[in-house]
PDB file of N, CA and C in Angstrom:
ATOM      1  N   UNK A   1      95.740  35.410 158.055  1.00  0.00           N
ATOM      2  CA  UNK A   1      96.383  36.621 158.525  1.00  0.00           C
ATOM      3  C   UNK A   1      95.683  37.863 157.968  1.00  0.00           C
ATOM      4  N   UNK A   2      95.391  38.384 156.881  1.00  0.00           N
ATOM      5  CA  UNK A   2      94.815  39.098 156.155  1.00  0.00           C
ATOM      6  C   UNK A   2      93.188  39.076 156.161  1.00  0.00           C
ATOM      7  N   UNK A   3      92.532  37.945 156.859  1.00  0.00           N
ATOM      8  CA  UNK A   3      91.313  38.003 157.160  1.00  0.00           C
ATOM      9  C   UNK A   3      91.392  38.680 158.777  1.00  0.00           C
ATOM     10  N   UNK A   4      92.419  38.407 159.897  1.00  0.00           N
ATOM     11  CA  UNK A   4      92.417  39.017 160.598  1.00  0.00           C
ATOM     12  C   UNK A   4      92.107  40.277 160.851  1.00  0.00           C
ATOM     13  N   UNK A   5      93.286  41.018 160.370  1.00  0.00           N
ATOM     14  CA  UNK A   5      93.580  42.331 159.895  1.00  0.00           C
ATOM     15  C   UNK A   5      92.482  43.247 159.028  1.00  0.00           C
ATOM     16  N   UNK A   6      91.816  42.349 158.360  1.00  0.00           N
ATOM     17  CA  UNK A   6      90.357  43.181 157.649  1.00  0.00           C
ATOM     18  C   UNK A   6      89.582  43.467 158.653  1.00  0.00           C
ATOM     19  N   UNK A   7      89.353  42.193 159.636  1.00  0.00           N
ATOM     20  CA  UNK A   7      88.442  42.131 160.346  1.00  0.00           C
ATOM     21  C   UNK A   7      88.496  43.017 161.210  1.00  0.00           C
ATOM     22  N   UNK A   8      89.679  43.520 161.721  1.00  0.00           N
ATOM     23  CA  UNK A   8      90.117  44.340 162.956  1.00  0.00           C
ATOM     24  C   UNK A   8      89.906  45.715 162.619  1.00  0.00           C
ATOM     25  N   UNK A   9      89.870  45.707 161.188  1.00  0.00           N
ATOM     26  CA  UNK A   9      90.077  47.657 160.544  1.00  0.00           C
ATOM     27  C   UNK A   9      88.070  47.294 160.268  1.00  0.00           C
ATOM     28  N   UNK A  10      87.734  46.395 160.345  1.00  0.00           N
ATOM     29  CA  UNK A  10      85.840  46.301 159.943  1.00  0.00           C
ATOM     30  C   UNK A  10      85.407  46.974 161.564  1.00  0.00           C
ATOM     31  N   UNK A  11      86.426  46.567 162.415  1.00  0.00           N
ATOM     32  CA  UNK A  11      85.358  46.963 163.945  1.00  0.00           C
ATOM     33  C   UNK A  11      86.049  48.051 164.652  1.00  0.00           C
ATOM     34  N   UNK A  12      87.303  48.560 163.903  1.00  0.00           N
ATOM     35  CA  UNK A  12      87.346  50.177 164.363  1.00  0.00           C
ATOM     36  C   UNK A  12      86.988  51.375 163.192  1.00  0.00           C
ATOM     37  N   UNK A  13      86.399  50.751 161.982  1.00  0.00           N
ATOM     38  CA  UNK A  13      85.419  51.326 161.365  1.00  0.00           C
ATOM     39  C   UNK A  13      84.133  51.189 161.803  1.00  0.00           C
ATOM     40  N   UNK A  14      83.238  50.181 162.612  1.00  0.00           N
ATOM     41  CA  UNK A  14      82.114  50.352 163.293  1.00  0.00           C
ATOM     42  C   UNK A  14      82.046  51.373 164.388  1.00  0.00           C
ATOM     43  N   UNK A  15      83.662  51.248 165.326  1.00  0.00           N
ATOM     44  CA  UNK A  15      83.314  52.190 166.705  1.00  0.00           C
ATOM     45  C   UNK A  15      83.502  53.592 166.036  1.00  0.00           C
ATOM     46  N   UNK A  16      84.378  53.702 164.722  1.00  0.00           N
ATOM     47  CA  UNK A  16      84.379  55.322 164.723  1.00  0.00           C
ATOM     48  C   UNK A  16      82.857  55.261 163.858  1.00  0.00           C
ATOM     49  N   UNK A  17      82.590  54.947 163.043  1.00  0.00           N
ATOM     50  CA  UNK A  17      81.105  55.223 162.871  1.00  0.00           C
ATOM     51  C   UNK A  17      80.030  55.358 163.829  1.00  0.00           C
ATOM     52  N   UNK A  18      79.760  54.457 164.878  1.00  0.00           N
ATOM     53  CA  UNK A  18      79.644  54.433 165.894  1.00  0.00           C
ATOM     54  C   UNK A  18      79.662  56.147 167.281  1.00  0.00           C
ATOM     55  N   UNK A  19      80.906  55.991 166.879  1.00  0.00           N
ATOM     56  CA  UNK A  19      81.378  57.629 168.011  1.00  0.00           C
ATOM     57  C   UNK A  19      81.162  58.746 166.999  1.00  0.00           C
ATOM     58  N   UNK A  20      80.989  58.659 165.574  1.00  0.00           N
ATOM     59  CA  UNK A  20      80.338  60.157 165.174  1.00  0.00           C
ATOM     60  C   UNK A  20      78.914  60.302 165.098  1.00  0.00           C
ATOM     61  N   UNK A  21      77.990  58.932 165.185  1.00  0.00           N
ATOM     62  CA  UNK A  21      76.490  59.230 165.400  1.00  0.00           C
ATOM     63  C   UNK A  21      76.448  59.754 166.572  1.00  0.00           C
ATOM     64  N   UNK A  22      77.455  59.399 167.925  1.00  0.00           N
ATOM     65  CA  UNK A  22      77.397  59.816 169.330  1.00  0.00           C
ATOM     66  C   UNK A  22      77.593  61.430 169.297  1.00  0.00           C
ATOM     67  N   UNK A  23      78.546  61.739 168.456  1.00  0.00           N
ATOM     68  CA  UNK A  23      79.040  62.954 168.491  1.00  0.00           C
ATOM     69  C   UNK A  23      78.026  63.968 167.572  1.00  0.00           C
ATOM     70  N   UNK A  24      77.400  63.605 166.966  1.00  0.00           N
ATOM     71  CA  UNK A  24      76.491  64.106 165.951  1.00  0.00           C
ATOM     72  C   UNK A  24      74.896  64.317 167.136  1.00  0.00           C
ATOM     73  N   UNK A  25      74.810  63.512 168.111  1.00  0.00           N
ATOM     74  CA  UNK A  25      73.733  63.674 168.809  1.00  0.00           C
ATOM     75  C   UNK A  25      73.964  64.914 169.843  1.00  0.00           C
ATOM     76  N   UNK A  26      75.254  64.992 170.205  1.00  0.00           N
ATOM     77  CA  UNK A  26      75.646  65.564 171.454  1.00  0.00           C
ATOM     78  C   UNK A  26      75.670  67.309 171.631  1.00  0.00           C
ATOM     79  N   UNK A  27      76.086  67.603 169.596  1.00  0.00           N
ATOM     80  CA  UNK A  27      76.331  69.014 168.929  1.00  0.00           C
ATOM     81  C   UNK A  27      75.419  69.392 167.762  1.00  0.00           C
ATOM     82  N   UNK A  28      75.070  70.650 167.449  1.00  0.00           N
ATOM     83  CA  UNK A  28      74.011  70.778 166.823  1.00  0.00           C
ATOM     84  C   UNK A  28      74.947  70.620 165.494  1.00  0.00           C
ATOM     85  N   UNK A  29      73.746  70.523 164.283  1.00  0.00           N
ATOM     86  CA  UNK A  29      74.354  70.190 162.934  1.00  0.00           C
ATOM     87  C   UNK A  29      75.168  71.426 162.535  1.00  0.00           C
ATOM     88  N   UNK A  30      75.058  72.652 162.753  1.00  0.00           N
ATOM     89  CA  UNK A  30      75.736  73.767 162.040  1.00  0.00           C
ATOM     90  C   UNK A  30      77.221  73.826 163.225  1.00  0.00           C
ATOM     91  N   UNK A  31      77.623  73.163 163.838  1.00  0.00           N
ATOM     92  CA  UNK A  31      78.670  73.213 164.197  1.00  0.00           C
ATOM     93  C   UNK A  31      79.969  72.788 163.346  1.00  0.00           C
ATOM     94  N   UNK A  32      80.184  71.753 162.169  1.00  0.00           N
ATOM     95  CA  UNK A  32      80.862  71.475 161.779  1.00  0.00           C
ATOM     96  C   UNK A  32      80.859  72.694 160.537  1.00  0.00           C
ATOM     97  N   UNK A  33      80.018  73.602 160.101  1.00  0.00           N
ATOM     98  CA  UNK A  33      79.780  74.974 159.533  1.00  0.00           C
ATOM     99  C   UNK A  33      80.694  75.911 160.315  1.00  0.00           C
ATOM    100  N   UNK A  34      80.698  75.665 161.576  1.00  0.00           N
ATOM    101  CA  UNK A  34      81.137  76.889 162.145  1.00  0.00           C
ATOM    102  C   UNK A  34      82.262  77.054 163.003  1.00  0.00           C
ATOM    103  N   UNK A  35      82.963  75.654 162.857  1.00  0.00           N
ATOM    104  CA  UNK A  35      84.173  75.189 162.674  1.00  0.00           C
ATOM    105  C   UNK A  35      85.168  75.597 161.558  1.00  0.00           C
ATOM    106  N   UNK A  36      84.292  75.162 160.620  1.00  0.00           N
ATOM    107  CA  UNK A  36      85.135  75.679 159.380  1.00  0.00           C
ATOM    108  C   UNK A  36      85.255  76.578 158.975  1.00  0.00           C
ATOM    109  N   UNK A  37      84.526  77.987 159.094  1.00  0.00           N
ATOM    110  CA  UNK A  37      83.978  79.086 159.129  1.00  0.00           C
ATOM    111  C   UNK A  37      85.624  79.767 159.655  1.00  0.00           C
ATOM    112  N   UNK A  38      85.638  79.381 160.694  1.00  0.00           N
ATOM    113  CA  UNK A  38      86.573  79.795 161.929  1.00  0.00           C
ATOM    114  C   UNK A  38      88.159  79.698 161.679  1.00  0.00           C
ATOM    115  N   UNK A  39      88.191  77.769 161.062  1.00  0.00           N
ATOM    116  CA  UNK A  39      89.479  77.724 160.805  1.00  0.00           C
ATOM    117  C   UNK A  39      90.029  78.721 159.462  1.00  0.00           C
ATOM    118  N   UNK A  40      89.071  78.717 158.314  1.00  0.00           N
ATOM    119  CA  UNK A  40      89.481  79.517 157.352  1.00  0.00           C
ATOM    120  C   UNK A  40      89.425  81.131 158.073  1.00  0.00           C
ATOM    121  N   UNK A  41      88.987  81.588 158.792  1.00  0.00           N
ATOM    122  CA  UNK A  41      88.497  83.204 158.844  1.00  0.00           C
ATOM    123  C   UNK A  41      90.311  83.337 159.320  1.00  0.00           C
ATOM    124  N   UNK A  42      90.617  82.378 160.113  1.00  0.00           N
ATOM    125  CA  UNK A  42      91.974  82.944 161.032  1.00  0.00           C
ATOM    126  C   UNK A  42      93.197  82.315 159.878  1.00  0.00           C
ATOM    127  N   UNK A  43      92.796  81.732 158.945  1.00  0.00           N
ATOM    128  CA  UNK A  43      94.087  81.142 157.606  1.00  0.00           C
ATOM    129  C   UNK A  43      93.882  82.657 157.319  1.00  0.00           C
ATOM    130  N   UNK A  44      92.828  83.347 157.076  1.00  0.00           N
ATOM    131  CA  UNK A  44      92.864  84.798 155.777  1.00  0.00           C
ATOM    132  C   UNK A  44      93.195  85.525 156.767  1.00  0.00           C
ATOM    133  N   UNK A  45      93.344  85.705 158.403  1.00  0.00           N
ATOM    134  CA  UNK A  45      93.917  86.574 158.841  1.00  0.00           C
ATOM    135  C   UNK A  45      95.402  86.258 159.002  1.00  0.00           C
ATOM    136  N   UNK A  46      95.880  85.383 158.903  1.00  0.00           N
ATOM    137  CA  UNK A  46      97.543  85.166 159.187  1.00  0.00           C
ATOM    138  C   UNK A  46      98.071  85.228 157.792  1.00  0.00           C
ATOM    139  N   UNK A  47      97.224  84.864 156.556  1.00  0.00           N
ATOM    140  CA  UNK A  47      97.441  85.236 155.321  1.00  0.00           C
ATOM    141  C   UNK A  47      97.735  86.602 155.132  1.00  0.00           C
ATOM    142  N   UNK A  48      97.226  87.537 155.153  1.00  0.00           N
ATOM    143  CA  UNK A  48      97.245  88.544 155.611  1.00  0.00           C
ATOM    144  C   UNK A  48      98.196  89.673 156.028  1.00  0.00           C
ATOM    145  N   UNK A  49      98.671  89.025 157.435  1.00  0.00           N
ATOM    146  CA  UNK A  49      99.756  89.507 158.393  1.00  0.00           C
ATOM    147  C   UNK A  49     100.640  88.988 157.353  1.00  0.00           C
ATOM    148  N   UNK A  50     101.236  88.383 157.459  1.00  0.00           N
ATOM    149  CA  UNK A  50     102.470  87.438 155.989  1.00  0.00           C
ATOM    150  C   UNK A  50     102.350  88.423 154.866  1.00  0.00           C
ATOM    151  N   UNK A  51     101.246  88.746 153.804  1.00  0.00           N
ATOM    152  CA  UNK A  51     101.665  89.585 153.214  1.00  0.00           C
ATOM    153  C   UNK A  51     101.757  90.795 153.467  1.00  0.00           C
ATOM    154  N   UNK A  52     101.262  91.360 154.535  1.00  0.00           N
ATOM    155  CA  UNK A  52     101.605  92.758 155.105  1.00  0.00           C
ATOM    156  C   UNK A  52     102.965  93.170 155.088  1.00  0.00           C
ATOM    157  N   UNK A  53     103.817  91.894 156.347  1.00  0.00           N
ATOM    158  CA  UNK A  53     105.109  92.510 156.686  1.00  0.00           C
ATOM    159  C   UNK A  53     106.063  92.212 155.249  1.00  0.00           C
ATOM    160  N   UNK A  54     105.883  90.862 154.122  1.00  0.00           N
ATOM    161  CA  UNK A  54     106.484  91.014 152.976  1.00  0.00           C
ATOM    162  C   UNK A  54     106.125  92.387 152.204  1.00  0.00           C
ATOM    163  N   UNK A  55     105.314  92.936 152.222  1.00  0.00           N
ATOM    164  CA  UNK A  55     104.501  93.680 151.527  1.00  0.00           C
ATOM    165  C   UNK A  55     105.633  94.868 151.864  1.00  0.00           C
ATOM    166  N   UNK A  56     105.819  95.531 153.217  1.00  0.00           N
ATOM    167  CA  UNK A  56     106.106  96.529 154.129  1.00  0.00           C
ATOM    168  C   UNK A  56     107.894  96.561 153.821  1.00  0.00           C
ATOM    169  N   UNK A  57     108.063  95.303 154.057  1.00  0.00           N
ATOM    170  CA  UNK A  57     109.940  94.797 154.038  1.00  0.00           C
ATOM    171  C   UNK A  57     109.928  94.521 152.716  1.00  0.00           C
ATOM    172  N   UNK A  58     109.968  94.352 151.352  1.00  0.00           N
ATOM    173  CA  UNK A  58     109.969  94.046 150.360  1.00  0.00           C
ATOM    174  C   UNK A  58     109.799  95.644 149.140  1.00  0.00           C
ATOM    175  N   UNK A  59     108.284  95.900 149.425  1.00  0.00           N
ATOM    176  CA  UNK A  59     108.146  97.213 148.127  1.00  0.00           C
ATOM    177  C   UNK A  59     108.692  98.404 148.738  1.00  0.00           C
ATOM    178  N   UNK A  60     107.906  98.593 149.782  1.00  0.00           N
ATOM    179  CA  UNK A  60     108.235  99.634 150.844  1.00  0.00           C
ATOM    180  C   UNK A  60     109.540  99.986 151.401  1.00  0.00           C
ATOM    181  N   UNK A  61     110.214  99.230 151.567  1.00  0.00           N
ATOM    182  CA  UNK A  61     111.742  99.427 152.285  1.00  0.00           C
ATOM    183  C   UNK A  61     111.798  99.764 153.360  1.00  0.00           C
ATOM    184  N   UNK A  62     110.629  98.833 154.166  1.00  0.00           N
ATOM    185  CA  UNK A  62     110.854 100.040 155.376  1.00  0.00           C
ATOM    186  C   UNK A  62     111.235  98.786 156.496  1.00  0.00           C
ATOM    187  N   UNK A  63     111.999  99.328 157.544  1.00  0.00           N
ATOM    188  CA  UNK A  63     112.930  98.843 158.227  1.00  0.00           C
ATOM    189  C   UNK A  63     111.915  97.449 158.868  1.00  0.00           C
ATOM    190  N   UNK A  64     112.706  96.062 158.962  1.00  0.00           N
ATOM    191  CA  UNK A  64     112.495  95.086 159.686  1.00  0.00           C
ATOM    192  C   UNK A  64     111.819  95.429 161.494  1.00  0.00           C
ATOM    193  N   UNK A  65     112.028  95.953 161.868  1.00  0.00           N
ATOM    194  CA  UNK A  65     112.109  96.804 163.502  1.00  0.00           C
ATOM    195  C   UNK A  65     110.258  97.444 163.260  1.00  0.00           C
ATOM    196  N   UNK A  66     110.815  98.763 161.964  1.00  0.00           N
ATOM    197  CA  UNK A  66     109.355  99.134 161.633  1.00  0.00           C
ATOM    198  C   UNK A  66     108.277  98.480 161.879  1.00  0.00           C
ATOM    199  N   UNK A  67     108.456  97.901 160.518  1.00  0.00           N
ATOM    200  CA  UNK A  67     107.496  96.582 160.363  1.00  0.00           C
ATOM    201  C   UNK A  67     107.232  95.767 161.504  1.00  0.00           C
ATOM    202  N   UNK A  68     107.571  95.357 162.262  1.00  0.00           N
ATOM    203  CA  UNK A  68     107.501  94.903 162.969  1.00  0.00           C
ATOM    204  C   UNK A  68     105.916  95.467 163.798  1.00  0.00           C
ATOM    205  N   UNK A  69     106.708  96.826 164.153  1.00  0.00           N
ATOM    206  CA  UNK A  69     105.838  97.726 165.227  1.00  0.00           C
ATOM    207  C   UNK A  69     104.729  98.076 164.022  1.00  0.00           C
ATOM    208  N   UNK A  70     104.621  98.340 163.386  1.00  0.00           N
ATOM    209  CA  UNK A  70     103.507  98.470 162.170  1.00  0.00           C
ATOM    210  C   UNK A  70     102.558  96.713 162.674  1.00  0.00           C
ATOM    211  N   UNK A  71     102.925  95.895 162.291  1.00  0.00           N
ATOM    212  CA  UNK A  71     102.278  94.477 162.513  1.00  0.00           C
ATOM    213  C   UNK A  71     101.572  94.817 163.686  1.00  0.00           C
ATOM    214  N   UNK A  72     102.249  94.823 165.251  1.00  0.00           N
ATOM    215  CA  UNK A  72     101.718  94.441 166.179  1.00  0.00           C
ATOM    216  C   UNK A  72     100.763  95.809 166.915  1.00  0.00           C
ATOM    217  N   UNK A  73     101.053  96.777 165.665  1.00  0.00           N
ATOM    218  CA  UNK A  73      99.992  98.133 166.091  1.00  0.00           C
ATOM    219  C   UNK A  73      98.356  97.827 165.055  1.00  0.00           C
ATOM    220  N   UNK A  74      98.442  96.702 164.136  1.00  0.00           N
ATOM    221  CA  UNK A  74      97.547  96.446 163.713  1.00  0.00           C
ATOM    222  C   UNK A  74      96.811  95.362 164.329  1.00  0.00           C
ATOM    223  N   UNK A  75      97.522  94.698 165.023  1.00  0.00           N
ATOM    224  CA  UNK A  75      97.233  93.174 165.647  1.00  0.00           C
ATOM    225  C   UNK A  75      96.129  93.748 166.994  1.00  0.00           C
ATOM    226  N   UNK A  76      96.663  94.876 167.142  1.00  0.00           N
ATOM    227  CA  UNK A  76      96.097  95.702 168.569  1.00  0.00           C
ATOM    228  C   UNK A  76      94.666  96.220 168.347  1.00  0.00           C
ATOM    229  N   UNK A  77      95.003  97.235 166.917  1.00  0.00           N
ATOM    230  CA  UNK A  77      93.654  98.244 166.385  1.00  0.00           C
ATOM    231  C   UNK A  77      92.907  96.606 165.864  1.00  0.00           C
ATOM    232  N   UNK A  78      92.907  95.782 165.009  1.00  0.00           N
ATOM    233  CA  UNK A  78      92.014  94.878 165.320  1.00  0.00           C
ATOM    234  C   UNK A  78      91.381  93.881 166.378  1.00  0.00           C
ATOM    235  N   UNK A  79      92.007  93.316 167.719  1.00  0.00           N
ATOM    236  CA  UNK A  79      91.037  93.782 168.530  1.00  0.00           C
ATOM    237  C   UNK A  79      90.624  94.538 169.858  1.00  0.00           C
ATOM    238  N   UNK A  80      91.269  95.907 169.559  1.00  0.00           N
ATOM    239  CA  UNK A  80      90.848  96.655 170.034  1.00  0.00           C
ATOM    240  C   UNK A  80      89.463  97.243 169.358  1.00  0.00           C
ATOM    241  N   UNK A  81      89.276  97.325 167.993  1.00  0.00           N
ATOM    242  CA  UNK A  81      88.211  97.822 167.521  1.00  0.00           C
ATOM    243  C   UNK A  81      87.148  96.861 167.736  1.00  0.00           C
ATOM    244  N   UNK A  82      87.299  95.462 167.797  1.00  0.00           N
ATOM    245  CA  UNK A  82      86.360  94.459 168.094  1.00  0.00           C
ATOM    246  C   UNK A  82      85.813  94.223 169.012  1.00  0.00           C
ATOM    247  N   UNK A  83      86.375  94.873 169.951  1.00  0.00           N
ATOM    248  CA  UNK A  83      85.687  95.545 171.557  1.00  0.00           C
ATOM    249  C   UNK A  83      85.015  96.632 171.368  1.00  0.00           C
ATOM    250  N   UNK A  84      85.141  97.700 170.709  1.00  0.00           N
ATOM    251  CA  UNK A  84      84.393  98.779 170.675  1.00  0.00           C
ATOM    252  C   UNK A  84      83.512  98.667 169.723  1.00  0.00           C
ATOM    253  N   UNK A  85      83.532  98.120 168.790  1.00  0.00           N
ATOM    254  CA  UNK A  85      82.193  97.390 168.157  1.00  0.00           C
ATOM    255  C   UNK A  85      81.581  96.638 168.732  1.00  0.00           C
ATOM    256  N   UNK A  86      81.170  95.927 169.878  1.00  0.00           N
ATOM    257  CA  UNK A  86      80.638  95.254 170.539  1.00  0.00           C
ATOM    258  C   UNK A  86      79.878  96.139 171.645  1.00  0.00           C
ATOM    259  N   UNK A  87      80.905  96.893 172.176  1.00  0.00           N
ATOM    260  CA  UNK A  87      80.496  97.711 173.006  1.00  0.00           C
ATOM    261  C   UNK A  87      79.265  99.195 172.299  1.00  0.00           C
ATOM    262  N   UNK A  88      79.908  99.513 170.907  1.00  0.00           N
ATOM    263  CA  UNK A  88      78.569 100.318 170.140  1.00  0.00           C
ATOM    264  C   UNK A  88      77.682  99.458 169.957  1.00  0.00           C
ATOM    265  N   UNK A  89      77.648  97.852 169.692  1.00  0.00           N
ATOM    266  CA  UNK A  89      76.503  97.315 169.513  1.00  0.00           C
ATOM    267  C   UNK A  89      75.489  97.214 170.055  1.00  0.00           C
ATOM    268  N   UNK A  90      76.172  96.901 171.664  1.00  0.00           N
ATOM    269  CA  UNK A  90      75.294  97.005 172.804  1.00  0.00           C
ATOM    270  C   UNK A  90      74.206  98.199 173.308  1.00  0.00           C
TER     271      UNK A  90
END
C-alpha cells in the first residue's frame, strides 16, 4: 500500500518537474523576477492605502466619509499622474 502511494507522488513529481522545464522553455528567465517585482510593488501599495486611511481616521480625526474621499482622490492622482508621465515621456 505505501509502495503504491510513493510511487504515485514519484510520477506526479516527474510530470510537475516535467511541466516546469516546459514552462521554463516557453517564458524568458526574468519573468519569474518580474512577477515578483509586481506582486510585492502592489502589497506596498495597498500597504499603504491601509495606513493612510488608519493614519487619517485614527491621529487626524478626520471624518470616516472624509477619508474616504481623501483615499479615492489619491487612488485617481496616482493613475492619473501615470498617464501623464507616460505621455511627458513620449
Amino acid at each position: 500500500m505505501w509502495f503504491h502511494i510513493i510511487s504515485k507522488i514519484s510520477v506526479y513529481k516527474v510530470k510537475m518537474t516535467l511541466w516546469l522545464q516546459n514552462l521554463r522553455k516557453k517564458f524568458p528567465s526574468a519573468v519569474p523576477f518580474t512577477l515578483t517585482i509586481c506582486f510585492l510593488e502592489r502589497y506596498a501599495a495597498i500597504s499603504i492605502i491601509a495606513i493612510l486611511v488608519l493614519y487619517l481616521n485614527k491621529k487626524i480625526n478626520v471624518d470616516p466619509s472624509a477619508s474616504t474621499a481623501i483615499l479615492h482622490a489619491n487612488d485617481f492622482l496616482v493613475y492619473i499622474f501615470t498617464i501623464v508621465g507616460a505621455i511627458i515621456g513620449d
